[in-house]
C-alpha atoms as a PDB file:
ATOM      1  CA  UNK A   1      89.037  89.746  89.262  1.00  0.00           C
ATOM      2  CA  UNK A   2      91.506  92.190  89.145  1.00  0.00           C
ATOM      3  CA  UNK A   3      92.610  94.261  92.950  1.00  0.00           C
ATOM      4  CA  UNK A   4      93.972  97.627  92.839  1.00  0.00           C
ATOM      5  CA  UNK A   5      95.196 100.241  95.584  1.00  0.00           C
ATOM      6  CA  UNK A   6      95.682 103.514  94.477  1.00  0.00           C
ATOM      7  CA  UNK A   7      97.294 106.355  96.483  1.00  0.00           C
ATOM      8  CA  UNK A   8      95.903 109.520  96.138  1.00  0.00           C
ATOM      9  CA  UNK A   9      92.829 108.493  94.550  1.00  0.00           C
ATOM     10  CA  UNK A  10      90.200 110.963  96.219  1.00  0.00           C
ATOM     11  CA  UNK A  11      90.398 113.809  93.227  1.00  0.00           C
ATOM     12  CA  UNK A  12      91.870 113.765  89.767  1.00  0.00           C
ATOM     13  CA  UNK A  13      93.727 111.355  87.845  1.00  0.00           C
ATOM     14  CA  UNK A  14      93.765 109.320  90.907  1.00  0.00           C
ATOM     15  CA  UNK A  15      89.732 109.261  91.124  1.00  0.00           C
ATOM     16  CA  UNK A  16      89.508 108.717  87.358  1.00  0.00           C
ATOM     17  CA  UNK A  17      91.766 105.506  87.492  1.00  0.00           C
ATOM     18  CA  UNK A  18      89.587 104.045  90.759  1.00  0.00           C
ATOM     19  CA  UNK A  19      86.590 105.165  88.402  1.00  0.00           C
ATOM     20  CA  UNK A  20      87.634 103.357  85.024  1.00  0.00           C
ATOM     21  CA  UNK A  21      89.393 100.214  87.329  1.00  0.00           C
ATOM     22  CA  UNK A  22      86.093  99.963  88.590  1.00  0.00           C
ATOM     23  CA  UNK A  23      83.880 100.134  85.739  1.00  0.00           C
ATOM     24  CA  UNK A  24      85.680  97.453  84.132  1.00  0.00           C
ATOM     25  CA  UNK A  25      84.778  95.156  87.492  1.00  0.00           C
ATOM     26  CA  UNK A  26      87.585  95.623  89.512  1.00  0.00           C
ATOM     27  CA  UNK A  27      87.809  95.953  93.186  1.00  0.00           C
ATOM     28  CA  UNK A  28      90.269  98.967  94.263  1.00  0.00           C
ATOM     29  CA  UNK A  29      91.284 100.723  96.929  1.00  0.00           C
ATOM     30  CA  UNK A  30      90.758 104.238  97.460  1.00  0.00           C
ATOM     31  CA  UNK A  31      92.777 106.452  99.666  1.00  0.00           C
ATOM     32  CA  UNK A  32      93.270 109.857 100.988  1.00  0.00           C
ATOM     33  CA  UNK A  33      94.572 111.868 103.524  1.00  0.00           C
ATOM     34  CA  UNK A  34      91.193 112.777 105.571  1.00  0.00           C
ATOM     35  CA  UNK A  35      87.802 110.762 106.074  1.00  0.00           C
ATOM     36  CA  UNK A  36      85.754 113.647 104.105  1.00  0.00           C
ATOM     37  CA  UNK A  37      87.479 113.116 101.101  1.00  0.00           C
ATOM     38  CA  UNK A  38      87.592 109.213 101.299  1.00  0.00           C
ATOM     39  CA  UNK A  39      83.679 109.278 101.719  1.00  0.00           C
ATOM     40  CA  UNK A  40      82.749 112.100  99.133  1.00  0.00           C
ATOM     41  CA  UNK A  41      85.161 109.688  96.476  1.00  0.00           C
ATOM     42  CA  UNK A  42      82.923 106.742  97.725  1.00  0.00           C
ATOM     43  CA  UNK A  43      79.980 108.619  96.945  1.00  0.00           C
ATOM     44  CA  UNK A  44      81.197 109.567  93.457  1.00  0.00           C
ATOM     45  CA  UNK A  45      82.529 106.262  92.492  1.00  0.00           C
ATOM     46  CA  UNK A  46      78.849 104.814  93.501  1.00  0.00           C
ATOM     47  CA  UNK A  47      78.287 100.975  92.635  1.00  0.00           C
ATOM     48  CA  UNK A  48      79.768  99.183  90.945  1.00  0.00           C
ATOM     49  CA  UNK A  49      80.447  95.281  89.733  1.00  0.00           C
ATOM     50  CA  UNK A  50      83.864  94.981  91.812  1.00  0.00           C
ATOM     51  CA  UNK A  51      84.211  96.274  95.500  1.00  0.00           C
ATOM     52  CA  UNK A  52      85.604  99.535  96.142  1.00  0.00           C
ATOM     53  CA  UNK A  53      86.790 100.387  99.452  1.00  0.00           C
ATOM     54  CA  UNK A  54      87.818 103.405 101.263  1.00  0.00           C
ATOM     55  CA  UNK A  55      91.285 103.792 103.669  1.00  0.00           C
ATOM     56  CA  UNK A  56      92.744 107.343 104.953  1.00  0.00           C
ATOM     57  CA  UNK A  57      96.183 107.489 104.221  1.00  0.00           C
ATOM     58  CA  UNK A  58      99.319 109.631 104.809  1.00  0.00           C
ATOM     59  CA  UNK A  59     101.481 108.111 101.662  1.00  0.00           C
ATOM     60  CA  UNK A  60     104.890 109.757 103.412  1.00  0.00           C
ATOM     61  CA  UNK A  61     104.570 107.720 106.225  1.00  0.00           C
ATOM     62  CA  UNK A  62     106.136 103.961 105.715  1.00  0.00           C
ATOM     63  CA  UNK A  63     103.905 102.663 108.493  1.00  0.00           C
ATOM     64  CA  UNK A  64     100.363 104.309 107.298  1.00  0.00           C
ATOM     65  CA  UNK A  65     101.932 102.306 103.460  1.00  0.00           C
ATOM     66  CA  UNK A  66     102.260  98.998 105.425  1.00  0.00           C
ATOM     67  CA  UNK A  67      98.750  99.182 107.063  1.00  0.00           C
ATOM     68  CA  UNK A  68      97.460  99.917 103.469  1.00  0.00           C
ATOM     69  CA  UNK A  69      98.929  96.875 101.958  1.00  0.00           C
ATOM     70  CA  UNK A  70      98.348  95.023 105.089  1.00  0.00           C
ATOM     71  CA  UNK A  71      94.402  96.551 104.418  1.00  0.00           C
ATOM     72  CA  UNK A  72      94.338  95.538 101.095  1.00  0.00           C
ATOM     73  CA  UNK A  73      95.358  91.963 101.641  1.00  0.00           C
ATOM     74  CA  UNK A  74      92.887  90.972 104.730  1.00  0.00           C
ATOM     75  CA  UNK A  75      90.252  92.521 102.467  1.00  0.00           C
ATOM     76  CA  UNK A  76      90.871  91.255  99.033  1.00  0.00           C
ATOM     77  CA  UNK A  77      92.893  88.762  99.164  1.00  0.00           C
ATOM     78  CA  UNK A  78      95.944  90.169  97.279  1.00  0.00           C
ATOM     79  CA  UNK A  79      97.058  93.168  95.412  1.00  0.00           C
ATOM     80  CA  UNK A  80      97.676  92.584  91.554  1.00  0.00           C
ATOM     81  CA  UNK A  81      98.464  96.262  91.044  1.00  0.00           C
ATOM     82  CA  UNK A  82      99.545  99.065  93.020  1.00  0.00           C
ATOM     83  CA  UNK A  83      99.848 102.652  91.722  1.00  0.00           C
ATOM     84  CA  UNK A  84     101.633 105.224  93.420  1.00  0.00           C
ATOM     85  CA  UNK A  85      99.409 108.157  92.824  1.00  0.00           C
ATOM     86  CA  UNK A  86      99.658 110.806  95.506  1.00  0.00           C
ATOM     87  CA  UNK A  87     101.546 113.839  94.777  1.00  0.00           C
ATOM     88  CA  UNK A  88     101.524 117.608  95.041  1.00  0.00           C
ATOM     89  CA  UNK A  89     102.627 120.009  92.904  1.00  0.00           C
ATOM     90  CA  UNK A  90     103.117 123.485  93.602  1.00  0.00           C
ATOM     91  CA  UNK A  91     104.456 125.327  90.278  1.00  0.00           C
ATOM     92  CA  UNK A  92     104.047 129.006  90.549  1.00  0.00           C
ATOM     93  CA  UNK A  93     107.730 129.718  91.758  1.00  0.00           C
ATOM     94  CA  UNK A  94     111.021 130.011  90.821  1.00  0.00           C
ATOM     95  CA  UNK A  95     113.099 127.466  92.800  1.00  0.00           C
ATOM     96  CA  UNK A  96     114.263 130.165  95.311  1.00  0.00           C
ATOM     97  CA  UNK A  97     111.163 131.578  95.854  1.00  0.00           C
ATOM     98  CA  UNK A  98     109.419 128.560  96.539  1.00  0.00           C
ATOM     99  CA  UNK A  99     108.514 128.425 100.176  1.00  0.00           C
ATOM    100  CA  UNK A 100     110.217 126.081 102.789  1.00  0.00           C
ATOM    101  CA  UNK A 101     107.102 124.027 103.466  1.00  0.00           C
ATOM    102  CA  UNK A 102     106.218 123.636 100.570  1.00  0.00           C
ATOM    103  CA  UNK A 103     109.634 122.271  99.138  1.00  0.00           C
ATOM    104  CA  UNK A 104     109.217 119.965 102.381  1.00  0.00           C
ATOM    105  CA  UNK A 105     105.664 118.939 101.107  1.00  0.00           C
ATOM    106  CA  UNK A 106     106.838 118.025  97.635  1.00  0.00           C
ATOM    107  CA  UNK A 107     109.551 116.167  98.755  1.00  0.00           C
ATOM    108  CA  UNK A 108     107.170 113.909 101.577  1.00  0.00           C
ATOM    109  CA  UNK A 109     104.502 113.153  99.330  1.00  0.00           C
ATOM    110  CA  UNK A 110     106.222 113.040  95.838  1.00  0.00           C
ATOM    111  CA  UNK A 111     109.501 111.289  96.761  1.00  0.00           C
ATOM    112  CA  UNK A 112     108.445 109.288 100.151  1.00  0.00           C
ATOM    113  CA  UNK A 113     105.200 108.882  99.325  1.00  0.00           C
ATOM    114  CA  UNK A 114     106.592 106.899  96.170  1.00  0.00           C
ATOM    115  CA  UNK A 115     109.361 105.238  97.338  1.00  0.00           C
ATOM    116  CA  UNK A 116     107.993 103.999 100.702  1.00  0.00           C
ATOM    117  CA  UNK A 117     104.776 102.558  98.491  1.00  0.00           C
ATOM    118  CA  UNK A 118     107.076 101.284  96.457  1.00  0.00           C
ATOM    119  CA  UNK A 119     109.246  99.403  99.224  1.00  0.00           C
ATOM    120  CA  UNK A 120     106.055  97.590 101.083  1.00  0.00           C
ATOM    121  CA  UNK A 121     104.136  96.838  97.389  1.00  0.00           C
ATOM    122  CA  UNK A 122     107.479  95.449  96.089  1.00  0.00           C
ATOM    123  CA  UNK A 123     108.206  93.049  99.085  1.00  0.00           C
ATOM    124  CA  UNK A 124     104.304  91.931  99.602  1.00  0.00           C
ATOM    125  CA  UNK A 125     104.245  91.423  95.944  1.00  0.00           C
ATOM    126  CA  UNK A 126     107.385  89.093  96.002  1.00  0.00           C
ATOM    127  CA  UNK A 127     105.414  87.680  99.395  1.00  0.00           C
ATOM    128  CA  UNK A 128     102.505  86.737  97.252  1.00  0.00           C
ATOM    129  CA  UNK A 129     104.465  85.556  94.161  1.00  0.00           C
ATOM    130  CA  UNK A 130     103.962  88.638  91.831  1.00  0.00           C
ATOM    131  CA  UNK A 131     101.909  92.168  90.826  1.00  0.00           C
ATOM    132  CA  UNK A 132     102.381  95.493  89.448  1.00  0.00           C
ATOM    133  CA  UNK A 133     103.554  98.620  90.372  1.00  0.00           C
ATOM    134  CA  UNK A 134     103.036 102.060  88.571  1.00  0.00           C
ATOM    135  CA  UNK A 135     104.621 104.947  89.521  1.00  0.00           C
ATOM    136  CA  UNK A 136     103.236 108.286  87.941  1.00  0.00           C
ATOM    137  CA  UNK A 137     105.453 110.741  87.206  1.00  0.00           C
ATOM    138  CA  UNK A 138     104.824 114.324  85.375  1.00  0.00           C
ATOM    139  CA  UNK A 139     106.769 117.554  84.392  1.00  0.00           C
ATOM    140  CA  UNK A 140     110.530 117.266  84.795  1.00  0.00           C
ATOM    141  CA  UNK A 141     110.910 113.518  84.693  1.00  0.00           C
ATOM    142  CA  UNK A 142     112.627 113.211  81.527  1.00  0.00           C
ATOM    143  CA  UNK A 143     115.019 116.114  82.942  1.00  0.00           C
ATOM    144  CA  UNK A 144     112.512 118.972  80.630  1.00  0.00           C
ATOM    145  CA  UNK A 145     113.123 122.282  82.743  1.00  0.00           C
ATOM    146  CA  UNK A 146     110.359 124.781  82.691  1.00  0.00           C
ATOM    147  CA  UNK A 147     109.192 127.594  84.184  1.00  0.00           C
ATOM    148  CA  UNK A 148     108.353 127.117  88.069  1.00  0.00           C
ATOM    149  CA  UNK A 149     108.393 123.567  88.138  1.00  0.00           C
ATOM    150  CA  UNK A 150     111.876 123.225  89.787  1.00  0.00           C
ATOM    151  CA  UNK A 151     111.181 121.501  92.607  1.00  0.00           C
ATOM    152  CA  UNK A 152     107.961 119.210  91.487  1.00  0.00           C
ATOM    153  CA  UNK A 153     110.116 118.565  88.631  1.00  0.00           C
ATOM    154  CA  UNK A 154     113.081 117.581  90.341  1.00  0.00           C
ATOM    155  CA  UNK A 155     111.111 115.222  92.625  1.00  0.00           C
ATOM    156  CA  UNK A 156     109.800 113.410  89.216  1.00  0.00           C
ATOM    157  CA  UNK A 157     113.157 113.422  87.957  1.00  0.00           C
ATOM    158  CA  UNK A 158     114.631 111.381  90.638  1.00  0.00           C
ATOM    159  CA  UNK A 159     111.508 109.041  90.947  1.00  0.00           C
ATOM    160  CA  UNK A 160     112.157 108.084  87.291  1.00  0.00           C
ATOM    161  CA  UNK A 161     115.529 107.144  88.237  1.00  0.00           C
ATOM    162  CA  UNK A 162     114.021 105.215  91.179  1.00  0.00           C
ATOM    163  CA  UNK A 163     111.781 103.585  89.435  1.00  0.00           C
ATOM    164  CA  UNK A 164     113.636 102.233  86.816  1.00  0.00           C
ATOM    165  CA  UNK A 165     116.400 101.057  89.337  1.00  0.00           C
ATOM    166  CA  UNK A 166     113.999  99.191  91.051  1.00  0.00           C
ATOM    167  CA  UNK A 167     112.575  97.638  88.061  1.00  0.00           C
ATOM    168  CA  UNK A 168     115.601  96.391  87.120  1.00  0.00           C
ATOM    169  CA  UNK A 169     116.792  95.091  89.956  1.00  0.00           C
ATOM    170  CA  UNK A 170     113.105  93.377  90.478  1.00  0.00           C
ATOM    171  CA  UNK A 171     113.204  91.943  86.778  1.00  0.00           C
ATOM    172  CA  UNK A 172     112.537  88.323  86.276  1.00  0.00           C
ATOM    173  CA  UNK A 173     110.913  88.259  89.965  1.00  0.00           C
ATOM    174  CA  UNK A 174     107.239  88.617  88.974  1.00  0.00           C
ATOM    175  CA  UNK A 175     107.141  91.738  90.241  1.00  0.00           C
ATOM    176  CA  UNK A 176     107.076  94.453  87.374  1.00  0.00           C
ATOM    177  CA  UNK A 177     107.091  98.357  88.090  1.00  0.00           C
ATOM    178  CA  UNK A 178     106.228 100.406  84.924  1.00  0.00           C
ATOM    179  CA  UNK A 179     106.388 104.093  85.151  1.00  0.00           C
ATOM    180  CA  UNK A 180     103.281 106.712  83.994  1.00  0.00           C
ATOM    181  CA  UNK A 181     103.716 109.853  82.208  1.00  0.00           C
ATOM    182  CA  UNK A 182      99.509 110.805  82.048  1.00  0.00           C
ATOM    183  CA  UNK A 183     100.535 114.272  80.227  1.00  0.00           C
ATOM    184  CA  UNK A 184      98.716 117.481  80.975  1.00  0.00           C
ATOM    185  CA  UNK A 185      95.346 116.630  82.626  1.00  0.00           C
ATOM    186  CA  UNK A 186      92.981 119.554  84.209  1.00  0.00           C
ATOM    187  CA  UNK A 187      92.883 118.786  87.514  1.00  0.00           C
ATOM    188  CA  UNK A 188      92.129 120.914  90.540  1.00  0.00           C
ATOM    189  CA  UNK A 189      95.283 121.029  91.195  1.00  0.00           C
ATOM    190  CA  UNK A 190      95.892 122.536  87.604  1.00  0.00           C
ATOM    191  CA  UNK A 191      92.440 124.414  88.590  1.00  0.00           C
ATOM    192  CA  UNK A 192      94.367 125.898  91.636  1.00  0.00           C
ATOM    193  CA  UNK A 193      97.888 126.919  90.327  1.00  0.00           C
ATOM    194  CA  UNK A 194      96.125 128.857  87.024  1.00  0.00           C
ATOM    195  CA  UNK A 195      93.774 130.548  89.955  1.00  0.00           C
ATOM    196  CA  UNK A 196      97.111 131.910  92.080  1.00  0.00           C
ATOM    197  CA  UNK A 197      99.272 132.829  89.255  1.00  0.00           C
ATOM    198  CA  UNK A 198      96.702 134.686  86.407  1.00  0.00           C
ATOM    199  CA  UNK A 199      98.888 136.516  84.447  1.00  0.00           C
ATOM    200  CA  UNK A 200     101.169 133.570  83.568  1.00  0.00           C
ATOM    201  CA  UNK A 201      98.282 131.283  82.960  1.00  0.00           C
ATOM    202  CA  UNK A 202      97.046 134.146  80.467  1.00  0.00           C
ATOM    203  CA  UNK A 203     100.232 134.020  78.479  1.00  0.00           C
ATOM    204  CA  UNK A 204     100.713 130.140  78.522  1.00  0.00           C
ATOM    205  CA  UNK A 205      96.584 129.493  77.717  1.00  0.00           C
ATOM    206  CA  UNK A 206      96.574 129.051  74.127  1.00  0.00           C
ATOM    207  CA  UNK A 207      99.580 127.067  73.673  1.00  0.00           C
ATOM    208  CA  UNK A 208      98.408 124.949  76.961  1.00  0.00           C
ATOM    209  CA  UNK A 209      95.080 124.428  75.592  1.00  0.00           C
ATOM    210  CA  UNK A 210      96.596 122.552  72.568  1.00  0.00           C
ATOM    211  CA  UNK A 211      98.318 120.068  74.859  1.00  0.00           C
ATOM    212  CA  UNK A 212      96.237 119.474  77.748  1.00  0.00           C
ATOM    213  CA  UNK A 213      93.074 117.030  77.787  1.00  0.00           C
ATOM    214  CA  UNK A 214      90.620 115.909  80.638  1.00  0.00           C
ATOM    215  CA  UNK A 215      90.520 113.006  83.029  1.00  0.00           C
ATOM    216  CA  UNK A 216      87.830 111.439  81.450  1.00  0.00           C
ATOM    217  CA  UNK A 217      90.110 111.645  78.446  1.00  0.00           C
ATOM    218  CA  UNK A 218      93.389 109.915  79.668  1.00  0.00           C
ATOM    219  CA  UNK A 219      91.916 107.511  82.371  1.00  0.00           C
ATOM    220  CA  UNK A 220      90.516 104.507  80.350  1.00  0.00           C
ATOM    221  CA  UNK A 221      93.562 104.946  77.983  1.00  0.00           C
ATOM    222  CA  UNK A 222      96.321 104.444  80.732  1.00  0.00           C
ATOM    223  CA  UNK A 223      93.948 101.957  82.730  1.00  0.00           C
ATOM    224  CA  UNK A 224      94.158  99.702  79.227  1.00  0.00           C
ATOM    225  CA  UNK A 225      97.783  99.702  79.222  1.00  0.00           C
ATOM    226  CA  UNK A 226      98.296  99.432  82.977  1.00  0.00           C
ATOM    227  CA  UNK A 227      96.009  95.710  82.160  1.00  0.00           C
ATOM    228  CA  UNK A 228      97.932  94.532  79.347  1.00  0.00           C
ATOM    229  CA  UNK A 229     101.807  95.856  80.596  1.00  0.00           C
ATOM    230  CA  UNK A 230     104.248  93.542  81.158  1.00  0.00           C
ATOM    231  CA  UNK A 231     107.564  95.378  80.024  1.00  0.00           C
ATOM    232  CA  UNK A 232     109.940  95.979  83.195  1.00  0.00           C
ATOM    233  CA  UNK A 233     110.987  99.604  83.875  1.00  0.00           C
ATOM    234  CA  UNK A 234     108.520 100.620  80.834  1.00  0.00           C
ATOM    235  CA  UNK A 235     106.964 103.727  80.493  1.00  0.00           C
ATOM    236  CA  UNK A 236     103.107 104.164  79.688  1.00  0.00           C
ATOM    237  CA  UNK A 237     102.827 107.612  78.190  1.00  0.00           C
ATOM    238  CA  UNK A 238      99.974 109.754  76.734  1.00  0.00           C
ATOM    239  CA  UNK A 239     101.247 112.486  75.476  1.00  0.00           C
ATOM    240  CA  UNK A 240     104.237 111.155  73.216  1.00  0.00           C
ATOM    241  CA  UNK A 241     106.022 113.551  71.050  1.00  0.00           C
ATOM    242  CA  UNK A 242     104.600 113.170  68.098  1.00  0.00           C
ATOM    243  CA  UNK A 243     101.182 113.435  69.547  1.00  0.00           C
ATOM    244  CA  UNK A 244     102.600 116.797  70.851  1.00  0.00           C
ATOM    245  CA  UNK A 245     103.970 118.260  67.499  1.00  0.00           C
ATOM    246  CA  UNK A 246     101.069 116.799  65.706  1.00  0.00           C
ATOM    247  CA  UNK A 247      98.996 119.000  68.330  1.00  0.00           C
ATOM    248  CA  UNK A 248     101.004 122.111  67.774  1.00  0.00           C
ATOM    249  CA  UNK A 249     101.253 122.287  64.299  1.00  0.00           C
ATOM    250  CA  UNK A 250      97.157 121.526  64.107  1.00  0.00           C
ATOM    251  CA  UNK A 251      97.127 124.210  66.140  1.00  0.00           C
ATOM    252  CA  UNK A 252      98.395 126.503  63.640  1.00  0.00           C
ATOM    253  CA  UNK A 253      95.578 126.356  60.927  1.00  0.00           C
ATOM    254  CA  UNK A 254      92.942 125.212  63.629  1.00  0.00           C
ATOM    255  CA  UNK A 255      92.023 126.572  66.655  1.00  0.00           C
ATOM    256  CA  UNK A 256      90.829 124.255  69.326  1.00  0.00           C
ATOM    257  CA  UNK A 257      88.050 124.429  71.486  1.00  0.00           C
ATOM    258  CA  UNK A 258      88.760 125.955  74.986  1.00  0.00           C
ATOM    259  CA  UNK A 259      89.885 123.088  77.111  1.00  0.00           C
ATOM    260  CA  UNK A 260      89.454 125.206  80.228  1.00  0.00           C
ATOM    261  CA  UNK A 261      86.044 126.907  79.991  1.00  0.00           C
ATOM    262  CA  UNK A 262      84.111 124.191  81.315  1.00  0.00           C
ATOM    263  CA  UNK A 263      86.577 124.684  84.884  1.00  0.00           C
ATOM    264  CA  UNK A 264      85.657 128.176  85.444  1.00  0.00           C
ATOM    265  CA  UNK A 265      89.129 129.440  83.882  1.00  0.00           C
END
């Protein structure tokens, strides 16, 4: 039976993965930051065949990452994949309007968060004689620059570099990290930003609604390929480029359904 831990796994893409990991019999770890959250993603997750366990957890800190490994291992036994979920994006700013805090709280969770998981999965992983690690990335990773996501996408950016660095300098140790582009997904967060900046939302809907898709959507996709990965510094992606100019030019001739009426937007 397959273990996962899964940072940031209380809402969104995070939840979905715990949800599809688990359907499929896995035990996983669930995290987040306070005990309300934690227990409300218990509830939602509800029974399944594999065990699925709660931990609060501040990704940014190294020491809360070692007592989640450390967790994970008294509990389970080992860890044969860890994903490196949390992050935050805040993406209605220009770079120099973006406040100080949160530039600070990008950088913690996004680029500590990451790297810190990464450090204690990579070394318990080479402890234990091998696993996976997944780091997802988003907008700005492949050095794209768009409108307000300077920061968020300067975070991803560098964690792409970091995470194929590490992969190669891990390859041919057991321990493979594979990085996850899981496209556009409505998430609250998404839910949020379109909320506190309207009028750009308005402008960018219809060509957004062409790209984007829901969790339910993208989980079991990138939950298949997370099983069956075993290429070093690879990249599991969604939304590919031809998926997106296929999407577009449908778009032209066919107008598809609204992708955001079902989220109150």
């Amino acid at each position: 039976m397959t273990n996962v831990v899964i940072t940031g796994s209380t809402k969104g893409i995070g939840l979905g993965l715990a949800c599809e990991f688990a359907g499929r019999g896995a035990n996983v770890v669930v995290t987040g930051r306070s005990r309300n959250s934690v227990e409300t993603a218990l509830v939602e997750l509800g029974p399944h065949q594999g065990r699925v366990i709660g931990h609060i957890h501040e990704a940014s800190d190294h020491g809360c990452q070692s007592r989640l490994w450390d967790k994970a291992i008294r509990e389970l036994g080992s860890v044969d994949i860890w994903i490196n979920n949390a992050g935050l994006a805040r993406t209605i700013w220009p770079i120099l309007d973006t406040p100080l805090d949160q530039v600070e709280a990008m950088l913690d969770t996004n680029m500590r968060g990451t790297i810190f998981g990464s450090l204690v999965a990579a070394k318990g992983m080479l402890e234990q004689g091998g696993g996976k690690i997944f780091n997802i990335l988003g907008g700005g990773s492949d050095g794209e620059q768009l409108p307000g996501i300077g920061i968020y996408g300067t975070t991803k950016r560098g964690l792409d570099y970091f995470s194929r660095t590490l992969a190669r300098e891990l390859a041919d140790s057991g321990v493979v990290v594979g990085r996850v582009r899981p496209g556009m997904i409505i998430t609250q967060a998404v839910i949020r930003e379109a909320k506190a900046d309207p009028e750009n939302f308005r402008k960018s809907r219809k060509t957004v609604n062409n790209l984007v898709d829901t969790v339910e959507t993208v989980a079991p996709f990138l939950v298949s390929n997370m099983l069956a990965f075993d290429k070093p510094g690879g990249m599991i992606r969604w939304l590919t480029g031809g998926k997106i100019a296929m999407r577009m030019l449908k778009g032209r001739f066919v107008e598809r359904p609204d992708q955001f009426a079902d989220f109150g937007l």
